[in-house]
C-alpha atoms as a PDB file:
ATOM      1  CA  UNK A   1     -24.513  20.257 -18.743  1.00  0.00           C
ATOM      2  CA  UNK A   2     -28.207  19.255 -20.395  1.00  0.00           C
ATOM      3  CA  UNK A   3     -28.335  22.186 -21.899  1.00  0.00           C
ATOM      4  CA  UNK A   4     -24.708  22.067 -23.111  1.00  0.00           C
ATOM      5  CA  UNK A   5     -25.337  18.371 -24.687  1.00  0.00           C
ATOM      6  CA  UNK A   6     -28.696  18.260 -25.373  1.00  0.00           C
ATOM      7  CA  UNK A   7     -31.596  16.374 -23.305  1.00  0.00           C
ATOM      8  CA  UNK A   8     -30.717  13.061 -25.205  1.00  0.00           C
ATOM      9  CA  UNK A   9     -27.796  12.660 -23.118  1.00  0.00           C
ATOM     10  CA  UNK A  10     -27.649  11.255 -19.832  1.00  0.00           C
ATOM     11  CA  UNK A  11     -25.137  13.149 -17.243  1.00  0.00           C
ATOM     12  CA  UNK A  12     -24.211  11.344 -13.958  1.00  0.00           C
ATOM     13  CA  UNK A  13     -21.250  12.682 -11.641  1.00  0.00           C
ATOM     14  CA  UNK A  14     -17.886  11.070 -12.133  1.00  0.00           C
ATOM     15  CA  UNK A  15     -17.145  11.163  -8.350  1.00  0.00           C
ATOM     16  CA  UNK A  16     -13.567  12.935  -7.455  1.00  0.00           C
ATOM     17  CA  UNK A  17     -12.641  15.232  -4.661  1.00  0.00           C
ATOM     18  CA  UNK A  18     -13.935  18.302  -6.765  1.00  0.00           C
ATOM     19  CA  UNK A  19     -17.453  17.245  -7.991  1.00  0.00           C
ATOM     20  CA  UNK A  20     -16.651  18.892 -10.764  1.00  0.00           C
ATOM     21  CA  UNK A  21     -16.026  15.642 -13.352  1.00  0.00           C
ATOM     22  CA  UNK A  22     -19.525  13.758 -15.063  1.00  0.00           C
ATOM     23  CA  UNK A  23     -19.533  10.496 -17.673  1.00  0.00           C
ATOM     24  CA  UNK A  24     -22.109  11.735 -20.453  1.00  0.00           C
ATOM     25  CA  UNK A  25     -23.800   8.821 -22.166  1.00  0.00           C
ATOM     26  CA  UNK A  26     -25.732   8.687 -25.557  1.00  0.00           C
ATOM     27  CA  UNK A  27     -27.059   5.812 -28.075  1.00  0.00           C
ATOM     28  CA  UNK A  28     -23.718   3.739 -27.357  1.00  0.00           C
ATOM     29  CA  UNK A  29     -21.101   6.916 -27.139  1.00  0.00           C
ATOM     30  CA  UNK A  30     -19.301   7.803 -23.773  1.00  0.00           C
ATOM     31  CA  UNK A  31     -17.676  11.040 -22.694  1.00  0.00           C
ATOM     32  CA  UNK A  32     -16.018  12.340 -19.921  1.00  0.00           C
ATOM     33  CA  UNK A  33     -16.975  15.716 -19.257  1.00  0.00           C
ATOM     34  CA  UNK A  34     -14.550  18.150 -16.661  1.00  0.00           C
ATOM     35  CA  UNK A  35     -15.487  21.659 -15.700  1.00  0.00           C
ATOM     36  CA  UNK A  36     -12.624  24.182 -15.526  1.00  0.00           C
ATOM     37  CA  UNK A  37      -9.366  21.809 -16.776  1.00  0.00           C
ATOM     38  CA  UNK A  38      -6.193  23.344 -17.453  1.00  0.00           C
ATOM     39  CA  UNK A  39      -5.276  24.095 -20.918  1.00  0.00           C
ATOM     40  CA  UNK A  40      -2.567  21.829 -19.999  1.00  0.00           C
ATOM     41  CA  UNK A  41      -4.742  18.949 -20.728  1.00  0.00           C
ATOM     42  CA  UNK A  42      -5.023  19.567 -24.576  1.00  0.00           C
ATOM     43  CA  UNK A  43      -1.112  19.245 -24.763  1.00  0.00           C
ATOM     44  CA  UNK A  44      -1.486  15.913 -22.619  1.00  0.00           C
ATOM     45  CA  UNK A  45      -4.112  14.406 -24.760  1.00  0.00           C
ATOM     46  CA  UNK A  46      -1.860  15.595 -27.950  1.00  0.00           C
ATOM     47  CA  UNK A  47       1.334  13.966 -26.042  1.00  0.00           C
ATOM     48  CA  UNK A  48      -0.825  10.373 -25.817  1.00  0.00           C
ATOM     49  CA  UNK A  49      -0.932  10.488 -21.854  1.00  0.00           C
ATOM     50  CA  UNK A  50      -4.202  11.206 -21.197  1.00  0.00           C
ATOM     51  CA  UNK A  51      -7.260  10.201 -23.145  1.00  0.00           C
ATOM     52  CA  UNK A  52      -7.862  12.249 -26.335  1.00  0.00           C
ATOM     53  CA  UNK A  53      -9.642  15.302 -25.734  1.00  0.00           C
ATOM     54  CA  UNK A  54     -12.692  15.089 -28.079  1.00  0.00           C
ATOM     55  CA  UNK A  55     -13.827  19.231 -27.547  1.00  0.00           C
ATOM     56  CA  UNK A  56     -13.476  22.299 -25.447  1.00  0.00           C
ATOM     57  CA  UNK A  57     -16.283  24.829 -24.952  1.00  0.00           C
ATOM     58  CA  UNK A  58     -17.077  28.145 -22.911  1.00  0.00           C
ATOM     59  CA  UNK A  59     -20.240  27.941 -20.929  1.00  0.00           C
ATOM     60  CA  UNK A  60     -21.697  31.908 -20.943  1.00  0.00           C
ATOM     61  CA  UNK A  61     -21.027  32.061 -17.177  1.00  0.00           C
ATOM     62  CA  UNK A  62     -17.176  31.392 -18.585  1.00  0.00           C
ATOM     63  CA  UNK A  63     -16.739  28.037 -17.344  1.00  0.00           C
ATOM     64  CA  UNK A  64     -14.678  25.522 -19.927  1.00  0.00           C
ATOM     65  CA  UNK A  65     -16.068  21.691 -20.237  1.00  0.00           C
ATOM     66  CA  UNK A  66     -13.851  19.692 -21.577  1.00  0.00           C
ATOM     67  CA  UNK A  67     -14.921  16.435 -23.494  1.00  0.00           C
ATOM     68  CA  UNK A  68     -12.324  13.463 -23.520  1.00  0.00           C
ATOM     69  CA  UNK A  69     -13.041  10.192 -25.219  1.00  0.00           C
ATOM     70  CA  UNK A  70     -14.173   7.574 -22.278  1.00  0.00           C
ATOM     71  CA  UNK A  71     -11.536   4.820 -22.334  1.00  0.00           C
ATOM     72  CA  UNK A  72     -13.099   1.575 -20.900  1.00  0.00           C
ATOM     73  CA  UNK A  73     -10.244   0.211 -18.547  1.00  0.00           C
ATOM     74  CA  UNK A  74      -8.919  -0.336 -15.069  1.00  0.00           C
ATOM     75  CA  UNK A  75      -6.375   1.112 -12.413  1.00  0.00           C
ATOM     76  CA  UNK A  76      -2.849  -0.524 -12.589  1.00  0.00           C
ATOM     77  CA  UNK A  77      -2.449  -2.855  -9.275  1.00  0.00           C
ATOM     78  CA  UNK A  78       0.290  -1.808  -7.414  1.00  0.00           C
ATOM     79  CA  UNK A  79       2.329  -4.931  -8.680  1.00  0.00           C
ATOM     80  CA  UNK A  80       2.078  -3.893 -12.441  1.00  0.00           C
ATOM     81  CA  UNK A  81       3.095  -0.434 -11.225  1.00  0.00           C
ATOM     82  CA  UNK A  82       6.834  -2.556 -11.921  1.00  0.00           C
ATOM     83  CA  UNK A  83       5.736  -2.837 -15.225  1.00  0.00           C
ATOM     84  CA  UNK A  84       8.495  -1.627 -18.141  1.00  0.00           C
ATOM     85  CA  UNK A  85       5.515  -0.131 -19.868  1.00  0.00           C
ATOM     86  CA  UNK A  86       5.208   2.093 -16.322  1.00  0.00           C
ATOM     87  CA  UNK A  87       9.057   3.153 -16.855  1.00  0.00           C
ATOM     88  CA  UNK A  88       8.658   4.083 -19.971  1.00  0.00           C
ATOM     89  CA  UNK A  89       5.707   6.380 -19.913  1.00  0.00           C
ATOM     90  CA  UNK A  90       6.881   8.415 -16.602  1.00  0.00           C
ATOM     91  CA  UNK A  91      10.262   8.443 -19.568  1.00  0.00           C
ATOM     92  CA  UNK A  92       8.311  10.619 -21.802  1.00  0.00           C
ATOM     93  CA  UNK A  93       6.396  12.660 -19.751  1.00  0.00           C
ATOM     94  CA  UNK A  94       9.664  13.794 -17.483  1.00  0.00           C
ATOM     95  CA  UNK A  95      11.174  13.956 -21.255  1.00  0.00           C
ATOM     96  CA  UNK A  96       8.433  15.785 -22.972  1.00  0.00           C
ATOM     97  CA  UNK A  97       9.479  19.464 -24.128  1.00  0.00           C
ATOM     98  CA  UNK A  98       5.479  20.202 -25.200  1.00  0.00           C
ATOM     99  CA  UNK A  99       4.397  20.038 -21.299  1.00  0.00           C
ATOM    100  CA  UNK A 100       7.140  21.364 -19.943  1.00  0.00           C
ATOM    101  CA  UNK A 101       6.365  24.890 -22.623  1.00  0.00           C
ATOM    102  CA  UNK A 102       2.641  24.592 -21.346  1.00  0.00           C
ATOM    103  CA  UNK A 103       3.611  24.618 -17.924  1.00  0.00           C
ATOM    104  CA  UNK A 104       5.517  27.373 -17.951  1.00  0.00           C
ATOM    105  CA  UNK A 105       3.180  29.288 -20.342  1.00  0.00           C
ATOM    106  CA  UNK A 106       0.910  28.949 -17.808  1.00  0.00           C
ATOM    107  CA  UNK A 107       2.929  30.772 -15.175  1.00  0.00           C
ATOM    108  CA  UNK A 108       4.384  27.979 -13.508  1.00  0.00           C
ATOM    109  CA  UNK A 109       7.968  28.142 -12.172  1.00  0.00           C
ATOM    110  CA  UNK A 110      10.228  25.364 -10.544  1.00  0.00           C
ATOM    111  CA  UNK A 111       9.283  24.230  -7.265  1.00  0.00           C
ATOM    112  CA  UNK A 112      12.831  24.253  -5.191  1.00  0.00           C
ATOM    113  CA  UNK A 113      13.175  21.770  -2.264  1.00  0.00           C
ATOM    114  CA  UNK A 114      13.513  25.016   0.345  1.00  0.00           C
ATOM    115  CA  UNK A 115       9.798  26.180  -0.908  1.00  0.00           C
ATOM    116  CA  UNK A 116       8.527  22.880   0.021  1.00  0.00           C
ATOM    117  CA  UNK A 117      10.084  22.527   3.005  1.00  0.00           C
ATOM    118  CA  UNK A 118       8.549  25.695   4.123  1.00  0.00           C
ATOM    119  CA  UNK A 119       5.363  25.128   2.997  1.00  0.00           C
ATOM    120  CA  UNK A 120       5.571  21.750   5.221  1.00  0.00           C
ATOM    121  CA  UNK A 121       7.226  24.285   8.550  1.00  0.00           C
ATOM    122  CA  UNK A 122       4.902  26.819   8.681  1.00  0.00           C
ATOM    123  CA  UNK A 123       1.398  24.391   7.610  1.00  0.00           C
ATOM    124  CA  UNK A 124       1.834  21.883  10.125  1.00  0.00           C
ATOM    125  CA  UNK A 125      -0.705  22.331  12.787  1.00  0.00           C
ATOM    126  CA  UNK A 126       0.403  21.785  16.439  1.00  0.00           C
ATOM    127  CA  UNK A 127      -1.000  18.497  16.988  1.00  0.00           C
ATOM    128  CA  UNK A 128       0.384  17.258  13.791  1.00  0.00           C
ATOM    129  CA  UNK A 129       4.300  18.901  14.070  1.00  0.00           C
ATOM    130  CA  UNK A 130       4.567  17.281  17.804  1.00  0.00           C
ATOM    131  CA  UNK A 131       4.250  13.697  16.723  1.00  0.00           C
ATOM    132  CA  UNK A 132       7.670  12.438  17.122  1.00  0.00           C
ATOM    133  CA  UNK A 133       7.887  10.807  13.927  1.00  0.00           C
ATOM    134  CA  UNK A 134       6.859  13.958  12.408  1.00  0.00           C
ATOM    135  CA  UNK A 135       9.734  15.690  14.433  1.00  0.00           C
ATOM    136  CA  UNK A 136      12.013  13.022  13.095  1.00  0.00           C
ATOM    137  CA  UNK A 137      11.216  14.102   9.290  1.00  0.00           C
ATOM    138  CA  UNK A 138      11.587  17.471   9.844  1.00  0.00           C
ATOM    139  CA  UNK A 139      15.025  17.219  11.248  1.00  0.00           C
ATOM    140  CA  UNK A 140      15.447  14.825   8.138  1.00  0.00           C
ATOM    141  CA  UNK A 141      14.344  17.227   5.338  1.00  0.00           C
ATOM    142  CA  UNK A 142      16.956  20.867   7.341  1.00  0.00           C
ATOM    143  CA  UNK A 143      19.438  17.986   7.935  1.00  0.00           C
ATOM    144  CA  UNK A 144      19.737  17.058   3.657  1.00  0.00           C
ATOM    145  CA  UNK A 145      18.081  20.332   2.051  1.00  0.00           C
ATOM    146  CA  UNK A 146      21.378  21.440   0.811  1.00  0.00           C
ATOM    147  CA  UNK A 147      22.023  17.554  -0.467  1.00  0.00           C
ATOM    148  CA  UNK A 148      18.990  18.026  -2.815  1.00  0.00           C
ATOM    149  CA  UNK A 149      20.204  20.103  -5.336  1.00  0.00           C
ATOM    150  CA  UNK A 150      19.235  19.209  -8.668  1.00  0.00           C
ATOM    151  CA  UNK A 151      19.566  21.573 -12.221  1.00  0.00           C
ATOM    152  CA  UNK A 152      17.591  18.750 -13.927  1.00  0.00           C
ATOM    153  CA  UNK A 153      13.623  20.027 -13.725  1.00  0.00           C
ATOM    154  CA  UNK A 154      10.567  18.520 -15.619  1.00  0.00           C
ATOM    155  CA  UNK A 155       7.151  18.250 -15.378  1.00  0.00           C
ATOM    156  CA  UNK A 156       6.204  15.850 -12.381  1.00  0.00           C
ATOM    157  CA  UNK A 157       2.854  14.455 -12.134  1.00  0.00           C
ATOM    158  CA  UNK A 158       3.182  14.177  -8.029  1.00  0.00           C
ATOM    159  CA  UNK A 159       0.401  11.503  -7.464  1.00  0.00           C
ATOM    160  CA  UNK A 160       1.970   8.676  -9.363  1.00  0.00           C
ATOM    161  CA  UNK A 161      -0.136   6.019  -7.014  1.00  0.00           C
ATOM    162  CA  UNK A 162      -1.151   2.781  -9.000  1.00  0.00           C
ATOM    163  CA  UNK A 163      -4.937   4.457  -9.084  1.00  0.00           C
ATOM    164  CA  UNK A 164      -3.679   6.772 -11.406  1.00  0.00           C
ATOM    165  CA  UNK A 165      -3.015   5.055 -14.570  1.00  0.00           C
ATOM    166  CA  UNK A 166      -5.380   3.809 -16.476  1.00  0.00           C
ATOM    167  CA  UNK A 167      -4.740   0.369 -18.867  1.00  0.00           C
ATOM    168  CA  UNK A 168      -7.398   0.238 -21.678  1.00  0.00           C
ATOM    169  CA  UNK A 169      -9.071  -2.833 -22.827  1.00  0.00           C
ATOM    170  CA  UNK A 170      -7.285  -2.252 -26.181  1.00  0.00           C
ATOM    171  CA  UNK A 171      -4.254  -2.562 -24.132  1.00  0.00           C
ATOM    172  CA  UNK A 172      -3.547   1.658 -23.787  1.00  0.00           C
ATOM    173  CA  UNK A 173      -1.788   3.085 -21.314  1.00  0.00           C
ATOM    174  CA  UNK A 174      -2.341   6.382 -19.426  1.00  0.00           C
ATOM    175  CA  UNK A 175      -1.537   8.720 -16.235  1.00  0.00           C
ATOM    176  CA  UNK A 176      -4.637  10.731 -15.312  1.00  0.00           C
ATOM    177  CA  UNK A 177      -5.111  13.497 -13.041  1.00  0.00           C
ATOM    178  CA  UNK A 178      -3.029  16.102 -13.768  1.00  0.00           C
ATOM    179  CA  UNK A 179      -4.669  18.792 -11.084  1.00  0.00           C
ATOM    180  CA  UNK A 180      -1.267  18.908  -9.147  1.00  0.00           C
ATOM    181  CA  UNK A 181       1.184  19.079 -11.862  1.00  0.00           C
ATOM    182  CA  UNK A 182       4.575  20.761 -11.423  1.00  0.00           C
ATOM    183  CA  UNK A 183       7.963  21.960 -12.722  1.00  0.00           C
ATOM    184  CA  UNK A 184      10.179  19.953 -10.528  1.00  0.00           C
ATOM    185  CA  UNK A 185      13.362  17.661  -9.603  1.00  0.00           C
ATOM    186  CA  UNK A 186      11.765  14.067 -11.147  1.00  0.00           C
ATOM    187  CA  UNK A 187      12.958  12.185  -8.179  1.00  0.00           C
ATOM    188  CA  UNK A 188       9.421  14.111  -6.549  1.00  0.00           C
ATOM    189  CA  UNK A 189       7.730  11.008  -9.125  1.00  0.00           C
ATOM    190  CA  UNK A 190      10.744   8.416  -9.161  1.00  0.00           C
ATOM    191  CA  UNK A 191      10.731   8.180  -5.142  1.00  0.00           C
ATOM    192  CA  UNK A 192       7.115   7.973  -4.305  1.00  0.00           C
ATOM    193  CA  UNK A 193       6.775   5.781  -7.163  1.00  0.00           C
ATOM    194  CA  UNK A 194       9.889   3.163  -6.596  1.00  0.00           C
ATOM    195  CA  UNK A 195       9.529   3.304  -2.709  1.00  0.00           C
ATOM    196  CA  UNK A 196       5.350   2.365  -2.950  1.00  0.00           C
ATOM    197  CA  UNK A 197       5.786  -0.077  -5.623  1.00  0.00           C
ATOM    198  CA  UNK A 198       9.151  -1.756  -6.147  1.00  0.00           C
ATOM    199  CA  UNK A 199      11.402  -3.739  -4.042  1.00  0.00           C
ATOM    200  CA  UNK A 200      14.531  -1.875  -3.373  1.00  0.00           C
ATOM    201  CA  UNK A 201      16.923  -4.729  -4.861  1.00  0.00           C
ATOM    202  CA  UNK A 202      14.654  -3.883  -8.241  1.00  0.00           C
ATOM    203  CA  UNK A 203      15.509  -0.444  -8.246  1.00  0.00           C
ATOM    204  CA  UNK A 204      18.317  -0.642 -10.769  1.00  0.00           C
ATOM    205  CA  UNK A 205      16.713  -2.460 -13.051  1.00  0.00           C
ATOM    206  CA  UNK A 206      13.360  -0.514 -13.323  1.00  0.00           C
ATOM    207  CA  UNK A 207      15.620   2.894 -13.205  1.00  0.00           C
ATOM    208  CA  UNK A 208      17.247   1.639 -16.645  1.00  0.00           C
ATOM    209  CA  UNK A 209      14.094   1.341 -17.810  1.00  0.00           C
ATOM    210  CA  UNK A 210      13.032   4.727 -17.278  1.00  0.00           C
ATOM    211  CA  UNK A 211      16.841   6.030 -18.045  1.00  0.00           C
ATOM    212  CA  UNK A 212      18.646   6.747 -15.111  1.00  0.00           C
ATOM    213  CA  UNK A 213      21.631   5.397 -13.517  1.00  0.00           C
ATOM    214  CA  UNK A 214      20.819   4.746  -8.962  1.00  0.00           C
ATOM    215  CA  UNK A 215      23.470   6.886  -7.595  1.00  0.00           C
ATOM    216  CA  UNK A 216      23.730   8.537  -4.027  1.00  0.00           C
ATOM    217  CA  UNK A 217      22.615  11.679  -4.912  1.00  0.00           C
ATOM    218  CA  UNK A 218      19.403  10.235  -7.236  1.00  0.00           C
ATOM    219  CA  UNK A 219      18.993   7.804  -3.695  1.00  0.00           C
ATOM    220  CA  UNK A 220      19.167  10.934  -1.583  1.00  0.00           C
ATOM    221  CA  UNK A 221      16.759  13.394  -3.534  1.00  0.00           C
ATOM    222  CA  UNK A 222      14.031  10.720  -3.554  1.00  0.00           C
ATOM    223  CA  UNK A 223      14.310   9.748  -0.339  1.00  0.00           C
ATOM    224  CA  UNK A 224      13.896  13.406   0.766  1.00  0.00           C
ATOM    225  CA  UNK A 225      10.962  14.103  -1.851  1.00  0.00           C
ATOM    226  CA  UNK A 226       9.527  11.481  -0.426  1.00  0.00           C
ATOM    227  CA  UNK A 227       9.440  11.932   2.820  1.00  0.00           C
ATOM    228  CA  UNK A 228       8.092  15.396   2.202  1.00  0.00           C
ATOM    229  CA  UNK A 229       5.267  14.301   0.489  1.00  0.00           C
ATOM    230  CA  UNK A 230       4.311  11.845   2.878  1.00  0.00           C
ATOM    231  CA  UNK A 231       4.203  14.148   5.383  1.00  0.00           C
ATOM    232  CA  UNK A 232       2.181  17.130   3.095  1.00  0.00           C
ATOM    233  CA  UNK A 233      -0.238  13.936   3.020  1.00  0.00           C
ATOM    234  CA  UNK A 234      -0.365  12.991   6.804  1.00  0.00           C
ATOM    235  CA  UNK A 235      -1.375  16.868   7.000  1.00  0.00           C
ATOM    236  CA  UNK A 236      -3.949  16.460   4.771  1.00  0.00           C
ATOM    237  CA  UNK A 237      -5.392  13.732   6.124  1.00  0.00           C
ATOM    238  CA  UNK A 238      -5.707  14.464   9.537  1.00  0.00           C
ATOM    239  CA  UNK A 239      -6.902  17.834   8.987  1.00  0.00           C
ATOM    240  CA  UNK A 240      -9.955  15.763   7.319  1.00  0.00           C
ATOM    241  CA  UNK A 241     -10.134  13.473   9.860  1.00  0.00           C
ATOM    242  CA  UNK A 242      -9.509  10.771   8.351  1.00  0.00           C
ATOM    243  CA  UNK A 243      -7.421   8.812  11.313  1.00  0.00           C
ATOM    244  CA  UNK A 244      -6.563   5.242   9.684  1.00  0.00           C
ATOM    245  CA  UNK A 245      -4.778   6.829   6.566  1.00  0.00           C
ATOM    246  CA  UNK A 246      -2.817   9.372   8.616  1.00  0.00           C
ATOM    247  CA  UNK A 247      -2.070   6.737  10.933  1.00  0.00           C
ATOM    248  CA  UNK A 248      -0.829   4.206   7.860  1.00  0.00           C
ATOM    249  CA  UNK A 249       1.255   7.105   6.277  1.00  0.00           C
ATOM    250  CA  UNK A 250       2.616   7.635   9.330  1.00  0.00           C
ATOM    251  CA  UNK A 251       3.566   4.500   9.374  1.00  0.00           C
ATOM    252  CA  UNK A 252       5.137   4.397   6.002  1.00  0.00           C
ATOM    253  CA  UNK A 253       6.783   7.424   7.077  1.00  0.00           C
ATOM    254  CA  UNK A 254       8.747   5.492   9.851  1.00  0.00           C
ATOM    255  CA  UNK A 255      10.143   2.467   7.886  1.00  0.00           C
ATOM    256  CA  UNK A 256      11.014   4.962   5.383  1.00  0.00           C
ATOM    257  CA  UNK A 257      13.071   7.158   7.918  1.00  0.00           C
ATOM    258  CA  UNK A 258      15.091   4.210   9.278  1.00  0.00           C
ATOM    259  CA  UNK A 259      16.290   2.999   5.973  1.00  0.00           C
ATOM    260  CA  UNK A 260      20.154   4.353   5.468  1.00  0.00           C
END
């Protein structure tokens, strides 16, 4: 990175599960620097979702570093995630044609509700698949799959926790990392999203935000998105050992199963 920037700047690692983000800092200017992004990040920053991407170069080994423009900020708490400002930006990204071309462009194809259900059947280790609440899910998600169809796919962000978006102190508002981005149903960002964040008697109202009408089917598709990605993330967890938040999720997973 020195020798990308120059020994005037200072590098330090942005933390991150990959190790593979820094902040670069120089005589009052601020970068964030990424190894390896997607291309799909220079349509983001052009789309106003992400900070604007300042550069992009190719290290002689062939790794990209891309340069955004550090935005001084904080995380959304989970209460402002009920924001109409919230609503409206998950409106254009689910609406945006640019990202949805990039995504496929980059060889990306819809993820149907009987892939994911798979992928949750056969990489659910032993221990894991015989918890009964576990059990309970997976009789949920065979039980509905066929109540799940939806023609309607977009890009979905699929980590729309409160963490995620970013307010500026000049009042901007972004969704950042965009490592798990896919072509999907939207109810896979609507349902994490409304059941985390909003009280269920709210549900109309932030839904006409965002555009949509609350109807059975819409109540049933992210209910069962959900639900699978709770338990994708009780997987991951435990297979890190990491007890209390599998144990929490599996809580969450519990109270969401017994709602009608």
């Amino acid at each position: 990175m020195e020798h990308l920037l120059g020994q005037e700047w200072d590098i330090s690692p942005a933390g991150g599960a990959t190790g593979e983000a820094f902040i670069a800092e120089k005589e009052g200017q601020k970068l964030f620097l990424k190894r390896n992004s997607s291309p799909f990040l220079a349509v983001l920053s052009a789309e106003g979702i992400v900070p604007k991407l300042m550069w992009t170069k190719r290290l002689e080994n062939g790794d990209v570093i891309t340069a955004q423009h550090w935005m001084e900020g904080r995380e959304l708490s989970q209460q402002e995630m009920n924001n109409i400002r919230v609503a409206k930006l998950l409106q254009k990204i689910h609406q945006s044609d640019p990202l949805l071309s990039m995504l496929k462009r980059l060889g990306k194809s819809p993820l149907r509700p009987e892939s994911i259900l798979t992928d949750i059947e056969t990489g659910l280790s032993s221990d894991v698949a015989d918890i009964p609440i576990i059990k309970q899910a997976i009789h949920f998600l065979q039980n509905n799959l066929l109540l799940i169809e939806c023609d309607e796919k977009v890009v979905c962000h699929c980590d729309v926790n409160h963490n995620n978006w970013l307010m500026t102190e000049t009042d901007g508002l972004f969704l950042i990392d965009w490592d798990g981005a896919v072509i999907g149903d939207p109810a896979i960002d609507l349902g994490i999203l409304l059941y985390s964040y909003v009280p269920r008697e709210e549900w109309n109202q932030w839904l006409a935000r965002y555009g949509k009408k609350l109807d059975a089917g819409l109540e049933m598709r992210m209910k069962w998105h959900t639900v699978s990605q709770l338990v994708l993330s009780i997987q991951w967890h435990h297979r890190r050992k990491r007890y209390e938040e599998r144990n929490e999720l599996l809580q969450k997973l519990e109270a969401l199963l017994m709602v009608c």
